[in-house]
N, C-alpha and C. Protein backbone atom coordinates (compact mmCIF):
# COMPACT_ATOMS: atom_id res chain seq x y z
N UNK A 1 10.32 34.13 -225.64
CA UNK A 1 11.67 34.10 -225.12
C UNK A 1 11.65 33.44 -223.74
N UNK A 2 12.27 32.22 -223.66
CA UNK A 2 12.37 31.28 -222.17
C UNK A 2 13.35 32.46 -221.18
N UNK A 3 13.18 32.50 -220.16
CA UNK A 3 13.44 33.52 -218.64
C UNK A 3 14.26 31.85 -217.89
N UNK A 4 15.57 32.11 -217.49
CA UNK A 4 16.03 31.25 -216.56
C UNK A 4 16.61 31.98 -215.48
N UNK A 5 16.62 31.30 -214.18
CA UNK A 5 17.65 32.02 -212.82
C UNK A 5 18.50 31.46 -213.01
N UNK A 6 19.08 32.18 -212.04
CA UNK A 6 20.51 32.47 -212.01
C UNK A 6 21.05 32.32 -210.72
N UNK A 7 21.89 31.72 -210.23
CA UNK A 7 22.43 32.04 -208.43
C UNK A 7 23.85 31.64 -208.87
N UNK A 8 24.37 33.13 -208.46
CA UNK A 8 25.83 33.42 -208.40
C UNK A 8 26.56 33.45 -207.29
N UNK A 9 27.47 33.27 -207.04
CA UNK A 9 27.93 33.89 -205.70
C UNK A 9 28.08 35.63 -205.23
N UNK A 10 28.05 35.85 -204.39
CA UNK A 10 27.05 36.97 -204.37
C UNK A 10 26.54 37.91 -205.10
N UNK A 11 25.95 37.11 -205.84
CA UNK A 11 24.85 37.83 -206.86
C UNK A 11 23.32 37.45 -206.43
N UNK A 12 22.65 38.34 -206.93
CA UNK A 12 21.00 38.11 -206.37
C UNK A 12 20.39 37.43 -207.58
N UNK A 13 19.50 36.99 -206.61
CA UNK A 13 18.40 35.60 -207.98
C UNK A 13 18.15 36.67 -209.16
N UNK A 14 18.93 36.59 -210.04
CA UNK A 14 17.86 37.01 -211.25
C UNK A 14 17.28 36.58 -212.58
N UNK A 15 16.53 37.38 -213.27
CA UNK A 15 16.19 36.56 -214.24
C UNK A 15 17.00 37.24 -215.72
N UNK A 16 17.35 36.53 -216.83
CA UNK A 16 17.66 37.03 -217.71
C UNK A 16 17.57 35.95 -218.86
N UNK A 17 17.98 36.61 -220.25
CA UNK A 17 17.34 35.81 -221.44
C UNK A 17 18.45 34.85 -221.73
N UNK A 18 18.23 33.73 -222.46
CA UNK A 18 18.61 33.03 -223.10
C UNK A 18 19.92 33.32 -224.35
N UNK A 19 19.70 34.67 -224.51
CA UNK A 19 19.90 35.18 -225.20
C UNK A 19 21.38 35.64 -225.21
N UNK A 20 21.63 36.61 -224.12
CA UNK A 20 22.74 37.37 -223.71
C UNK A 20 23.54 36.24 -222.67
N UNK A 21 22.63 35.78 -221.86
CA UNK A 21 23.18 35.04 -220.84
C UNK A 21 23.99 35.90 -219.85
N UNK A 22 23.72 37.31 -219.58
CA UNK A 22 24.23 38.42 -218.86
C UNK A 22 23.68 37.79 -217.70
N UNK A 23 24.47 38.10 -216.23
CA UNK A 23 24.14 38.36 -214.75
C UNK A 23 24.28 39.66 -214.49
N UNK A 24 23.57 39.98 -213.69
CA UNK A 24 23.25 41.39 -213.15
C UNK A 24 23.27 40.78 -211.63
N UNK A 25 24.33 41.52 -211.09
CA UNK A 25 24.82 41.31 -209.49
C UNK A 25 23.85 42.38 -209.03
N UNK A 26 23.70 42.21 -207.96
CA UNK A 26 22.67 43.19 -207.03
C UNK A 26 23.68 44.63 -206.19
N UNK A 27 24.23 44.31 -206.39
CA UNK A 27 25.42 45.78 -205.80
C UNK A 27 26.56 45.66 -206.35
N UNK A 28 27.18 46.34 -206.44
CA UNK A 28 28.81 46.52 -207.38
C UNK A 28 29.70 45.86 -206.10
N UNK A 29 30.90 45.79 -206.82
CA UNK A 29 32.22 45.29 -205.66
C UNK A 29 32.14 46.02 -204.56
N UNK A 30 32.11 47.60 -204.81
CA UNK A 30 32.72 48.91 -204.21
C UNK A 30 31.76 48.95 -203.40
N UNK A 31 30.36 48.53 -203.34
CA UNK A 31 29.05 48.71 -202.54
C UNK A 31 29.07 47.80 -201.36
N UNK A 32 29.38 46.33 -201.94
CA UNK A 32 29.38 45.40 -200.89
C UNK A 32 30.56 45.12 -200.37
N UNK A 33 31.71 46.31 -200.42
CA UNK A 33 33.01 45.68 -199.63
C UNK A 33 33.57 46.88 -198.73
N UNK A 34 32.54 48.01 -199.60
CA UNK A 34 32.60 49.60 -198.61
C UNK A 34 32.06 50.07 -197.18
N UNK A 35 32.24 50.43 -196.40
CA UNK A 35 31.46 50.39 -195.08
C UNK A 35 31.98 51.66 -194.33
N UNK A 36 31.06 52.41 -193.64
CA UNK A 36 31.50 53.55 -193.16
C UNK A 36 32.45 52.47 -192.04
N UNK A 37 32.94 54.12 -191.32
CA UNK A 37 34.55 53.32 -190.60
C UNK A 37 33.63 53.11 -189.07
N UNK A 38 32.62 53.75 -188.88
CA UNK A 38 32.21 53.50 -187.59
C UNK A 38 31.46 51.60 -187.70
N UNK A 39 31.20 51.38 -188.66
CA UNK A 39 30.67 49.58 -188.81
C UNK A 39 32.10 48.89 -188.83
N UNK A 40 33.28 49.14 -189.21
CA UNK A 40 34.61 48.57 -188.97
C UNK A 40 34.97 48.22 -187.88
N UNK A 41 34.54 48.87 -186.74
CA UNK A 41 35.36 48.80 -185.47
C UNK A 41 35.03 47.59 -184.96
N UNK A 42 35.95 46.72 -184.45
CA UNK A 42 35.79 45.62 -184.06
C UNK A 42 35.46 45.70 -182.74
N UNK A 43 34.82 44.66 -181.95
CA UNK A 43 34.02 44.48 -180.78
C UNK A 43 35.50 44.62 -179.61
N UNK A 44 35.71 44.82 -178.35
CA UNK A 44 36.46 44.27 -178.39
C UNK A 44 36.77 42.95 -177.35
N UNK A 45 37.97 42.54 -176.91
CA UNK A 45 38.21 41.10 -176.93
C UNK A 45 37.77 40.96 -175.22
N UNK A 46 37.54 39.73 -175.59
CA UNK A 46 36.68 39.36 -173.62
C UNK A 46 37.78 39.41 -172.78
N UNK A 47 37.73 39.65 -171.78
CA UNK A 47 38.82 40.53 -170.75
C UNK A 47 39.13 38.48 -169.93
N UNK A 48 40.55 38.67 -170.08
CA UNK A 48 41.24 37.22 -169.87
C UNK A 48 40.75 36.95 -168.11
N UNK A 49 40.86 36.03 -167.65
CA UNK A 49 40.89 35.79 -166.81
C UNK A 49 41.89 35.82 -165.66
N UNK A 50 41.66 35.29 -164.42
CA UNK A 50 43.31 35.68 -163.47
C UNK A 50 43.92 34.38 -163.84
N UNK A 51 45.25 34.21 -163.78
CA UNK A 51 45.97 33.03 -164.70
C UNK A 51 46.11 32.22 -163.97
N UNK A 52 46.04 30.77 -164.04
CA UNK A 52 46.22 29.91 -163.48
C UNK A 52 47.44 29.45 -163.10
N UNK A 53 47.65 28.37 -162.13
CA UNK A 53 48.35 27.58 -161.60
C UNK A 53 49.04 26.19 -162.90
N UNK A 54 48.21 26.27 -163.50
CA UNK A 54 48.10 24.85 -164.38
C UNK A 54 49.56 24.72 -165.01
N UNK A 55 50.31 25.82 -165.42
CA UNK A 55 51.94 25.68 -166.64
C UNK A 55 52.26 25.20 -165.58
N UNK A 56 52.23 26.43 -164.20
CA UNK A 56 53.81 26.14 -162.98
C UNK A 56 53.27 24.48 -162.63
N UNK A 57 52.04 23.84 -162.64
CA UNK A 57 52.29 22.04 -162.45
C UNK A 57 52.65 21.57 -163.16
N UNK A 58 52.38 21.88 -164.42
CA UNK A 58 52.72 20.93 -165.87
C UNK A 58 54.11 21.09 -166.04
N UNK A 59 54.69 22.03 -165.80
CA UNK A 59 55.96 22.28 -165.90
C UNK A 59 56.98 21.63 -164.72
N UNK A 60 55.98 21.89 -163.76
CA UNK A 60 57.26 21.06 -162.13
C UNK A 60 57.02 19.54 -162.52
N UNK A 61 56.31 18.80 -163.39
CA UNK A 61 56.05 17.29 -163.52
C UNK A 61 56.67 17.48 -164.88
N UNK A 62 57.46 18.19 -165.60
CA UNK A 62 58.28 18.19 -167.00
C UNK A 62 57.31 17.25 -167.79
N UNK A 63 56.44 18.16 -167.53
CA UNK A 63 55.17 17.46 -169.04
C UNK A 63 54.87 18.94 -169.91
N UNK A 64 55.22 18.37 -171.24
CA UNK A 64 55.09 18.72 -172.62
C UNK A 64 53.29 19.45 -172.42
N UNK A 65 52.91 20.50 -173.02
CA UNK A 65 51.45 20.71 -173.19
C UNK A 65 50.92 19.42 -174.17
N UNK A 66 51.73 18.94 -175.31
CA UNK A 66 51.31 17.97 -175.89
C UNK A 66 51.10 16.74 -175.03
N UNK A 67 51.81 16.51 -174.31
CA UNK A 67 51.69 14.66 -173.29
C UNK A 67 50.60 15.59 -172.18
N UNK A 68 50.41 16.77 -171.59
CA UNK A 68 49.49 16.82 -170.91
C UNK A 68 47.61 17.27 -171.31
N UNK A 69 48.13 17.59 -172.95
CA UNK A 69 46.55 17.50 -173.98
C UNK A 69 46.44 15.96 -173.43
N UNK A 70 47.39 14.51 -174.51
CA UNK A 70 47.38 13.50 -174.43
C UNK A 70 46.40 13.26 -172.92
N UNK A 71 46.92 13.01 -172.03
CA UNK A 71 46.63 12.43 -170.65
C UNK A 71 45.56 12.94 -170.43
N UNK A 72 45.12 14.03 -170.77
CA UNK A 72 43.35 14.98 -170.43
C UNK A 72 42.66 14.95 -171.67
N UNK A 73 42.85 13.92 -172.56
CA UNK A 73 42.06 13.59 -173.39
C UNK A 73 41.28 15.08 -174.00
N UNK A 74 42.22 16.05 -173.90
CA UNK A 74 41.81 17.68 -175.00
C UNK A 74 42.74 18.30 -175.62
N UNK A 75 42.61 19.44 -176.56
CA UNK A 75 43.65 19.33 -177.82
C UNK A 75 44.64 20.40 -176.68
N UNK A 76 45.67 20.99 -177.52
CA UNK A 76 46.81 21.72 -177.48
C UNK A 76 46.46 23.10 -176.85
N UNK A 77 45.39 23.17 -177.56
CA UNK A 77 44.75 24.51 -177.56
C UNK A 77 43.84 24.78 -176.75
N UNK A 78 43.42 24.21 -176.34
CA UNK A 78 42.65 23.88 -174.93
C UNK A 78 43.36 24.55 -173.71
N UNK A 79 44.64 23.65 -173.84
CA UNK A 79 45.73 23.60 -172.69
C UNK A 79 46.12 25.29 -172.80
N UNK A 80 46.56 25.29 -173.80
CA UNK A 80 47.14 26.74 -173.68
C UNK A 80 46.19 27.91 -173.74
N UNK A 81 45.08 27.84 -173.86
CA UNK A 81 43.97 28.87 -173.61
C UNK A 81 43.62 29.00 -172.06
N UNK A 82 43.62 28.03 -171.18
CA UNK A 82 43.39 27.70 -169.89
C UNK A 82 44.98 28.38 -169.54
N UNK A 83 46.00 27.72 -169.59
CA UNK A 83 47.33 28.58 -169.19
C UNK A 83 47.23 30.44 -169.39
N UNK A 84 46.91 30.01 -170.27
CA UNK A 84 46.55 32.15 -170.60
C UNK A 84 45.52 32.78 -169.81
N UNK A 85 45.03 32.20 -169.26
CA UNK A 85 43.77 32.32 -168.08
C UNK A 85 42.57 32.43 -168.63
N UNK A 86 42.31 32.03 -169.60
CA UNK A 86 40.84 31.62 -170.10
C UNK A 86 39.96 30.89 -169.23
N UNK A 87 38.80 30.93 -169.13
CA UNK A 87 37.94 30.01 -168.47
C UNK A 87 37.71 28.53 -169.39
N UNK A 88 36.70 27.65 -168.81
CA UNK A 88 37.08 26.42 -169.28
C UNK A 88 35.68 25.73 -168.64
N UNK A 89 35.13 24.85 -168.93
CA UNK A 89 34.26 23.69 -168.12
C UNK A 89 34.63 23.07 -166.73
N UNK A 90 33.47 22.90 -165.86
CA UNK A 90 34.19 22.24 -164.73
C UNK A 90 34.81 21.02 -165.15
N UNK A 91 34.30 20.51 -166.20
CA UNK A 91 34.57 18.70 -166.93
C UNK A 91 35.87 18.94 -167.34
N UNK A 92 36.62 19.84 -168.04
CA UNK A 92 38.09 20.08 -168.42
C UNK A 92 38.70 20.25 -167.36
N UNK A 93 38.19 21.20 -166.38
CA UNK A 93 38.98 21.27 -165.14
C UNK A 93 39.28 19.71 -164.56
N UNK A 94 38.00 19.45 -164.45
CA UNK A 94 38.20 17.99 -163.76
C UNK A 94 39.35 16.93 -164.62
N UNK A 95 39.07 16.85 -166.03
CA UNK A 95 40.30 16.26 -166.46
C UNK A 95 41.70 17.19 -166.88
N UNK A 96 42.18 18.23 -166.25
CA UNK A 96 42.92 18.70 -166.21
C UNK A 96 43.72 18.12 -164.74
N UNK A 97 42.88 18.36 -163.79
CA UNK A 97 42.99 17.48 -162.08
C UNK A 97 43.98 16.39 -162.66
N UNK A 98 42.70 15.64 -163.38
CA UNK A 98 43.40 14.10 -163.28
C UNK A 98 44.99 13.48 -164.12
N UNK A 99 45.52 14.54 -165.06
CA UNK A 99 46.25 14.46 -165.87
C UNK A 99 47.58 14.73 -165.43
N UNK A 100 47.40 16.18 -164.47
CA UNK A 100 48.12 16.44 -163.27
C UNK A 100 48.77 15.21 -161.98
N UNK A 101 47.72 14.74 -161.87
CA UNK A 101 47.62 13.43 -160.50
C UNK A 101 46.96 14.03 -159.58
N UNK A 102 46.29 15.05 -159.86
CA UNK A 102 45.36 15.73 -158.39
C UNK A 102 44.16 15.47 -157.83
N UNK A 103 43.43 16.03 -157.31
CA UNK A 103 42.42 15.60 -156.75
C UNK A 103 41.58 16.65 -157.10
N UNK A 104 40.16 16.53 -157.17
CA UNK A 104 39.06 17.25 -157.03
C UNK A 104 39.36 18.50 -156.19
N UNK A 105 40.16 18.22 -154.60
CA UNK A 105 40.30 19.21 -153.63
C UNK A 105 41.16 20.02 -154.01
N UNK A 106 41.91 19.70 -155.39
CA UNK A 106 43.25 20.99 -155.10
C UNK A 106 42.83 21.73 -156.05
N UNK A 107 41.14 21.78 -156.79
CA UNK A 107 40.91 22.74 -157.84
C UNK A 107 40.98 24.20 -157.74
N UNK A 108 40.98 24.54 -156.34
CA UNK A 108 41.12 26.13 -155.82
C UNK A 108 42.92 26.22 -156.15
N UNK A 109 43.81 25.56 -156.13
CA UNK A 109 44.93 25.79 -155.47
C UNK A 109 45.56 25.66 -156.94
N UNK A 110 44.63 25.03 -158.02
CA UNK A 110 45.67 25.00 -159.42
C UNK A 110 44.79 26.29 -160.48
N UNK A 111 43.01 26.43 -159.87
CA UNK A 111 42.66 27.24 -160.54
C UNK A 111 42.47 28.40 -160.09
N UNK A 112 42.54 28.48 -158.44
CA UNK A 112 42.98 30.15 -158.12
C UNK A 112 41.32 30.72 -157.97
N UNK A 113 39.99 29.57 -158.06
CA UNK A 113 38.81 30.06 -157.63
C UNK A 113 37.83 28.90 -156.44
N UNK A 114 37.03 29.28 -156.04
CA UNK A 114 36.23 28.25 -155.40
C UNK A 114 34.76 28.26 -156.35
N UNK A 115 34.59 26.87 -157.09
CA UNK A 115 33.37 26.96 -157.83
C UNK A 115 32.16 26.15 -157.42
């Protein structure tokens, strides 16, 4: 009797006959989707940053987050993670500066740190 494997999605390598052509999963549904409630608890979320300066400019120069992604060459989401006070690269900062019209010197005064 020829023995062939098998790879299922989550099923474990096994072997079985030619015959039946049965898979045998390595744990039931109820095993691999059950979890005591203390492994549930989610981590929780990284504590935001102090918020920036960056909307009140983008906003006093009536630029769109989209035309000010555009001009800093980074997406949407970028922009608005930094507005929410997320941290960021000095390199985003720096093209955040430039998208603005600012300078290197006013990075304390739009990001509210000295780095």
């Amino acid at each position: 009797m020829e023995k062939k494997r098998d790879v299922g999605v989550g099923a474990a390598l096994v072997d079985h006959d030619d015959e039946n052509e049965s898979l045998v999963q390595d744990r039931s549904r109820e095993e691999r989707h059950a979890a005591p409630a203390e492994e549930k608890r989610h981590e929780p979320r990284p504590k935001r940053r102090k918020a920036t300066n960056v909307r009140k400019l983008r906003l006093e120069r009536m630029m769109s987050k989209a035309e000010m992604a555009r001009r800093a060459n980074l997406s949407v989401l970028t922009i608005d993670r930094i507005e929410k006070g997320y941290g960021c690269r000095m390199d985003t900062k720096r093209k955040i500066l430039e998208a603005l019209g600012l300078s290197l010197e006013d990075r304390v005064k739009v990001f509210g740190e000295d780095d």
